[in-house]
PDB file of N, CA and C in Angstrom:
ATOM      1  N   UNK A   1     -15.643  13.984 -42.710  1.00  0.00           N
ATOM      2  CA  UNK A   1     -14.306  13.691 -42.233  1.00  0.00           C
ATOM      3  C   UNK A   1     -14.414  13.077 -40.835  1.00  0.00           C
ATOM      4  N   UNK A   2     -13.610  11.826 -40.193  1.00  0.00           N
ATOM      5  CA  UNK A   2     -14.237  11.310 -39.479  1.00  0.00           C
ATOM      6  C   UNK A   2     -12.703  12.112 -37.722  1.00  0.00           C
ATOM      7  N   UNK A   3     -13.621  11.627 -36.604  1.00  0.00           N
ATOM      8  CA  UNK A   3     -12.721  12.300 -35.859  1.00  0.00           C
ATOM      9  C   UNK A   3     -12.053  11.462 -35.570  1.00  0.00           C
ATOM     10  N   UNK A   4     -10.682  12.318 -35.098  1.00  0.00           N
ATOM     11  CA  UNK A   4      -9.388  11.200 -34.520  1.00  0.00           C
ATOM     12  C   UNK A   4     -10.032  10.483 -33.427  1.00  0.00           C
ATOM     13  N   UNK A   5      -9.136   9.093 -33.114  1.00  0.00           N
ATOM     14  CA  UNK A   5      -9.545   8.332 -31.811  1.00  0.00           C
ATOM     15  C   UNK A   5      -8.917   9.234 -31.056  1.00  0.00           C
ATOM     16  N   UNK A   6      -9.736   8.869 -29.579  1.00  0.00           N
ATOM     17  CA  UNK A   6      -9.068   9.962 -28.217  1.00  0.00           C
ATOM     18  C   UNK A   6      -7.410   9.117 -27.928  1.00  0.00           C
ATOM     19  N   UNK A   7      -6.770   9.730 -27.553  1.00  0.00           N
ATOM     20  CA  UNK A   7      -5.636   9.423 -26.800  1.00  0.00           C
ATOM     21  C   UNK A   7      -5.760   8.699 -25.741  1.00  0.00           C
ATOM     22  N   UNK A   8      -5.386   7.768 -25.024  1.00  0.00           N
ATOM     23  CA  UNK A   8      -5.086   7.382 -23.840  1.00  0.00           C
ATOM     24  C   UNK A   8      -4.597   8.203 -23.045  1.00  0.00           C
ATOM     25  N   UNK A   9      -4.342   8.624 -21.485  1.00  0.00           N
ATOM     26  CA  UNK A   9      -3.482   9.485 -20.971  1.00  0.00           C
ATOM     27  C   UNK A   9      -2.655   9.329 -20.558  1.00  0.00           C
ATOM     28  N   UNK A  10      -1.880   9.672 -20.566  1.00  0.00           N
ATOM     29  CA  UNK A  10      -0.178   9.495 -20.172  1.00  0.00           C
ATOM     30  C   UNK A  10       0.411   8.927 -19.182  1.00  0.00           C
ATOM     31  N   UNK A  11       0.911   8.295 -18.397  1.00  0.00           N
ATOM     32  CA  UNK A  11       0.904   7.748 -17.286  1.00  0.00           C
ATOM     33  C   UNK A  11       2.094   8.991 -16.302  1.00  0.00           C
ATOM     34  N   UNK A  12       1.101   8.656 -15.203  1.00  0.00           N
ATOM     35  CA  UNK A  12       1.874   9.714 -14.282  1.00  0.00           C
ATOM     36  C   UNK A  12       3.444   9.394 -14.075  1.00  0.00           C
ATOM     37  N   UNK A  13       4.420  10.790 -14.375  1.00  0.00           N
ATOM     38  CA  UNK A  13       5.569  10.430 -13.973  1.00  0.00           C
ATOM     39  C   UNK A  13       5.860  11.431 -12.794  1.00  0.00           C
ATOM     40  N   UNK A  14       6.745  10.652 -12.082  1.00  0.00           N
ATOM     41  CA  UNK A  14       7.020  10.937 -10.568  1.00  0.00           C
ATOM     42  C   UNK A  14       8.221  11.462 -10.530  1.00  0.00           C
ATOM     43  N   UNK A  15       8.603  12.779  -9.691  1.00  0.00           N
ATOM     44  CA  UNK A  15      10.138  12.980  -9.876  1.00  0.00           C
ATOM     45  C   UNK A  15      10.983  12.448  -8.987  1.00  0.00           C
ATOM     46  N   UNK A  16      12.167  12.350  -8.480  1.00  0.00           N
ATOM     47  CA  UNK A  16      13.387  11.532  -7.921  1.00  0.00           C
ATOM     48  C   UNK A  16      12.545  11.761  -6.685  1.00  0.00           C
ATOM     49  N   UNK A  17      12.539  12.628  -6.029  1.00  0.00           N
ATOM     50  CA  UNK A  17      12.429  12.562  -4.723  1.00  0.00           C
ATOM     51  C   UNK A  17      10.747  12.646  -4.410  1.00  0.00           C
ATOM     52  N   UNK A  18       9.724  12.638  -5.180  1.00  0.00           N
ATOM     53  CA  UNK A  18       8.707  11.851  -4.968  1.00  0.00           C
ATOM     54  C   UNK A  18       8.651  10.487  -4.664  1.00  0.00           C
ATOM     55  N   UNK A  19       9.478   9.682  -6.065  1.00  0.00           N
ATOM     56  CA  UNK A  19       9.712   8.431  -5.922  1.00  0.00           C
ATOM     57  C   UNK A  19      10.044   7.715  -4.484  1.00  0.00           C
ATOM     58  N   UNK A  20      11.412   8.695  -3.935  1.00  0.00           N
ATOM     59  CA  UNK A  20      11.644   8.345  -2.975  1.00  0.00           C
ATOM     60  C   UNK A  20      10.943   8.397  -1.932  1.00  0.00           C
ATOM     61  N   UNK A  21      10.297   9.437  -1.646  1.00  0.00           N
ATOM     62  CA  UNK A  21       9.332   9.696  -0.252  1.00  0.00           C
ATOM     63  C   UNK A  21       8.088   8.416  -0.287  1.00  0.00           C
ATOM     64  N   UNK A  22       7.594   7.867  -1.712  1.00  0.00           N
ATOM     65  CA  UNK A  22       7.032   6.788  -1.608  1.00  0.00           C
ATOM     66  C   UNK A  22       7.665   5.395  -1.423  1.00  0.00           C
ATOM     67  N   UNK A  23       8.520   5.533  -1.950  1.00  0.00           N
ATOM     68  CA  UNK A  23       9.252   3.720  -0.949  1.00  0.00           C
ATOM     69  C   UNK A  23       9.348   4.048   0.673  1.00  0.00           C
ATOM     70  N   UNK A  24      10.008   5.192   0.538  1.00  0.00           N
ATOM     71  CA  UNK A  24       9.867   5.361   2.558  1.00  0.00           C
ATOM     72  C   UNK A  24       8.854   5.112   3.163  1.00  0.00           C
ATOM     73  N   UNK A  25       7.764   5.985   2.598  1.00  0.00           N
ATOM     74  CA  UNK A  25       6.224   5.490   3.091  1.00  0.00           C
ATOM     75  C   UNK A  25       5.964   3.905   3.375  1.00  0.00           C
ATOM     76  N   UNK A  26       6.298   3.370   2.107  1.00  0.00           N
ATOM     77  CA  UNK A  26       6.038   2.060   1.964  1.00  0.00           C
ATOM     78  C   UNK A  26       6.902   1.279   2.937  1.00  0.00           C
ATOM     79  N   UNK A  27       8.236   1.085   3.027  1.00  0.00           N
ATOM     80  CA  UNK A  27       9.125   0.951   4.039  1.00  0.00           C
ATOM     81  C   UNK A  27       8.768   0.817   5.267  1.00  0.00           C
ATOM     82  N   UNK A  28       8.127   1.953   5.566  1.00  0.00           N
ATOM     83  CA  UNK A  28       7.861   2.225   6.929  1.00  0.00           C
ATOM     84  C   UNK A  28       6.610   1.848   7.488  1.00  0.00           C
ATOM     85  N   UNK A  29       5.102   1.685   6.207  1.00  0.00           N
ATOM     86  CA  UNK A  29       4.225   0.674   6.597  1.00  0.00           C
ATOM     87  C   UNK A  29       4.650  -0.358   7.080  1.00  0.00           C
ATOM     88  N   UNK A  30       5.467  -1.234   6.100  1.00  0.00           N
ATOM     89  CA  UNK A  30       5.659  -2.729   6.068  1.00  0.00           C
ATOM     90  C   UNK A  30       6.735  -2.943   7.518  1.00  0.00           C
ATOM     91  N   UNK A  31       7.565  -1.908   8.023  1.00  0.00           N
ATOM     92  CA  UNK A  31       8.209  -1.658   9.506  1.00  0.00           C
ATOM     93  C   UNK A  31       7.097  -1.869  10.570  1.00  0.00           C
ATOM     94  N   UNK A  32       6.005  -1.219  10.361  1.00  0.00           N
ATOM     95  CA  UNK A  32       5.213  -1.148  11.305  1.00  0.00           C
ATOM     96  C   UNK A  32       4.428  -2.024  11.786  1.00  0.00           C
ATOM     97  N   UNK A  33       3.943  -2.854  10.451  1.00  0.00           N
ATOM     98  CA  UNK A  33       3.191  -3.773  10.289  1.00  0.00           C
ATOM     99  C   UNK A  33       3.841  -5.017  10.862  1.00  0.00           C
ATOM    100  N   UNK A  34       5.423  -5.180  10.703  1.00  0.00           N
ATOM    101  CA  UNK A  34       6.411  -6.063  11.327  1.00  0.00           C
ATOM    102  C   UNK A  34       6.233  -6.008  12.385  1.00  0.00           C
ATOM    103  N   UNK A  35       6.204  -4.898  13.103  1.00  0.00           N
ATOM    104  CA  UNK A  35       6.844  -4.466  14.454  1.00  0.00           C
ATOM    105  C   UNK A  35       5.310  -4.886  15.716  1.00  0.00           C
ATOM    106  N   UNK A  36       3.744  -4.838  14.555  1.00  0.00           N
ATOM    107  CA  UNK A  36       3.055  -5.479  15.120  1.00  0.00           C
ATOM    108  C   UNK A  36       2.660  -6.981  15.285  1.00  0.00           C
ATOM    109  N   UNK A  37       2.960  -7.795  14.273  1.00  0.00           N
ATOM    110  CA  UNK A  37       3.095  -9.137  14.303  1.00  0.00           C
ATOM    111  C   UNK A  37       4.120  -9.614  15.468  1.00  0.00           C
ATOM    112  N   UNK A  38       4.763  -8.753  15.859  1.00  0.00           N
ATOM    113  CA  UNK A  38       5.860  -9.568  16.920  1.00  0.00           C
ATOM    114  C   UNK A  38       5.600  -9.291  18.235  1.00  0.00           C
ATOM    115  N   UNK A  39       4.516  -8.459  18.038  1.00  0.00           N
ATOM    116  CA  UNK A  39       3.738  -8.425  19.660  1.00  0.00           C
ATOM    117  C   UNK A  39       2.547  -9.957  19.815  1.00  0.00           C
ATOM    118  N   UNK A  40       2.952 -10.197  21.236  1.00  0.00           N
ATOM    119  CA  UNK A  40       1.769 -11.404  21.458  1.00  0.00           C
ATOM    120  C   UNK A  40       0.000 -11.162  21.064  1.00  0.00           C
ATOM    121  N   UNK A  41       0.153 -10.138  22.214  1.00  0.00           N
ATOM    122  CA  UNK A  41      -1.146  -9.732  22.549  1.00  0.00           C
ATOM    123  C   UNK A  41      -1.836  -9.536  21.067  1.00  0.00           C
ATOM    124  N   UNK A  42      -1.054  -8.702  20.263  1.00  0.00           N
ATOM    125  CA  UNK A  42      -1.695  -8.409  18.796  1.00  0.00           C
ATOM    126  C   UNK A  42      -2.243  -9.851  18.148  1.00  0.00           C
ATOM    127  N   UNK A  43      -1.263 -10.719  17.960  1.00  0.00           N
ATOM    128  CA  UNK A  43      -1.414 -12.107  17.356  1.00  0.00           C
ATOM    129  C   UNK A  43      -2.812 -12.239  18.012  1.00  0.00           C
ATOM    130  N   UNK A  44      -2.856 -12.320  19.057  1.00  0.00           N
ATOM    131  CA  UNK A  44      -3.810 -12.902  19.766  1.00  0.00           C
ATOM    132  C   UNK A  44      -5.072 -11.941  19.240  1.00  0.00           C
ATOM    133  N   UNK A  45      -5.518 -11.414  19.099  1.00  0.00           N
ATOM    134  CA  UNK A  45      -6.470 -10.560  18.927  1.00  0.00           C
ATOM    135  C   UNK A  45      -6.706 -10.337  17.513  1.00  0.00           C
ATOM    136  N   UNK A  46      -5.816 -10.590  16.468  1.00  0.00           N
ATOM    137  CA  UNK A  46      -6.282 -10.661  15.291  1.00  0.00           C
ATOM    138  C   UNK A  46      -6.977 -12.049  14.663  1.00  0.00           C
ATOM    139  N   UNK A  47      -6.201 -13.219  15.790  1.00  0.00           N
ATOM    140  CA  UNK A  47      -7.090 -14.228  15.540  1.00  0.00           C
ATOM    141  C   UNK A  47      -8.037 -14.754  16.186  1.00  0.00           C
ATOM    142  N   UNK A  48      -8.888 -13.911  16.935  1.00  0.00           N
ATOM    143  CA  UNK A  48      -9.825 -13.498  17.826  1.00  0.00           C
ATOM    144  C   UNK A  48     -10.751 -13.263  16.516  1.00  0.00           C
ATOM    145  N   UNK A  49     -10.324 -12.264  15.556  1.00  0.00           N
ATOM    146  CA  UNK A  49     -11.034 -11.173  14.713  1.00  0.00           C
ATOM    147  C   UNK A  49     -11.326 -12.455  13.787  1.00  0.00           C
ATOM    148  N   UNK A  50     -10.258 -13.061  13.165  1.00  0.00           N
ATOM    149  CA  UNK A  50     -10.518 -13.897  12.007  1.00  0.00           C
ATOM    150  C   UNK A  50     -11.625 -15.001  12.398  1.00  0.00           C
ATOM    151  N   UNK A  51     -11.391 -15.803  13.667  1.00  0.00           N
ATOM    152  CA  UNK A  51     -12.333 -16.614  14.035  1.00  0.00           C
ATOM    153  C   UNK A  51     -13.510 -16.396  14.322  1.00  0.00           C
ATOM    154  N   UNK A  52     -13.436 -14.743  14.600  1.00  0.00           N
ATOM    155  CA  UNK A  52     -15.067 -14.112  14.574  1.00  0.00           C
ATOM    156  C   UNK A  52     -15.931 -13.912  13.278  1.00  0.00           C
ATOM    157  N   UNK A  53     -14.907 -14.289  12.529  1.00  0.00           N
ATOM    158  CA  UNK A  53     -16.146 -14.501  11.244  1.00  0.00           C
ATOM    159  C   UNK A  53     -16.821 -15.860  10.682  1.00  0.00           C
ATOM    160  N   UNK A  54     -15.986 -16.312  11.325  1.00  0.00           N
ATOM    161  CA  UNK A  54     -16.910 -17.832  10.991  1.00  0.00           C
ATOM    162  C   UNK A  54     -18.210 -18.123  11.686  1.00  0.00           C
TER     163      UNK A  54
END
């Protein structure tokens, strides 16, 4: 008798206010990440970084 194929596993479900605490997270990266692009000095120093790899 041959054996069943395995199952795949289920995909994780998230409840309401998990969901939510992860867009905030996310939100608040992409805030931060804003909030550093609009500094000079930063600009300046990340393309310091990029040109240091060439």
């Amino acid at each position: 008798m041959p054996h069943p194929a395995p199952q795949p596993p289920s995909p994780v479900r998230l409840r309401g206010w998990q969901r939510a605490a992860l867009w905030l997270l996310g939100l608040g990266l992409l805030g931060l990440v804003f909030m550093l692009y609009t500094q000079p000095a930063f600009m300046v120093q990340m393309a310091d970084h990029v040109w240091g790899c060439f």
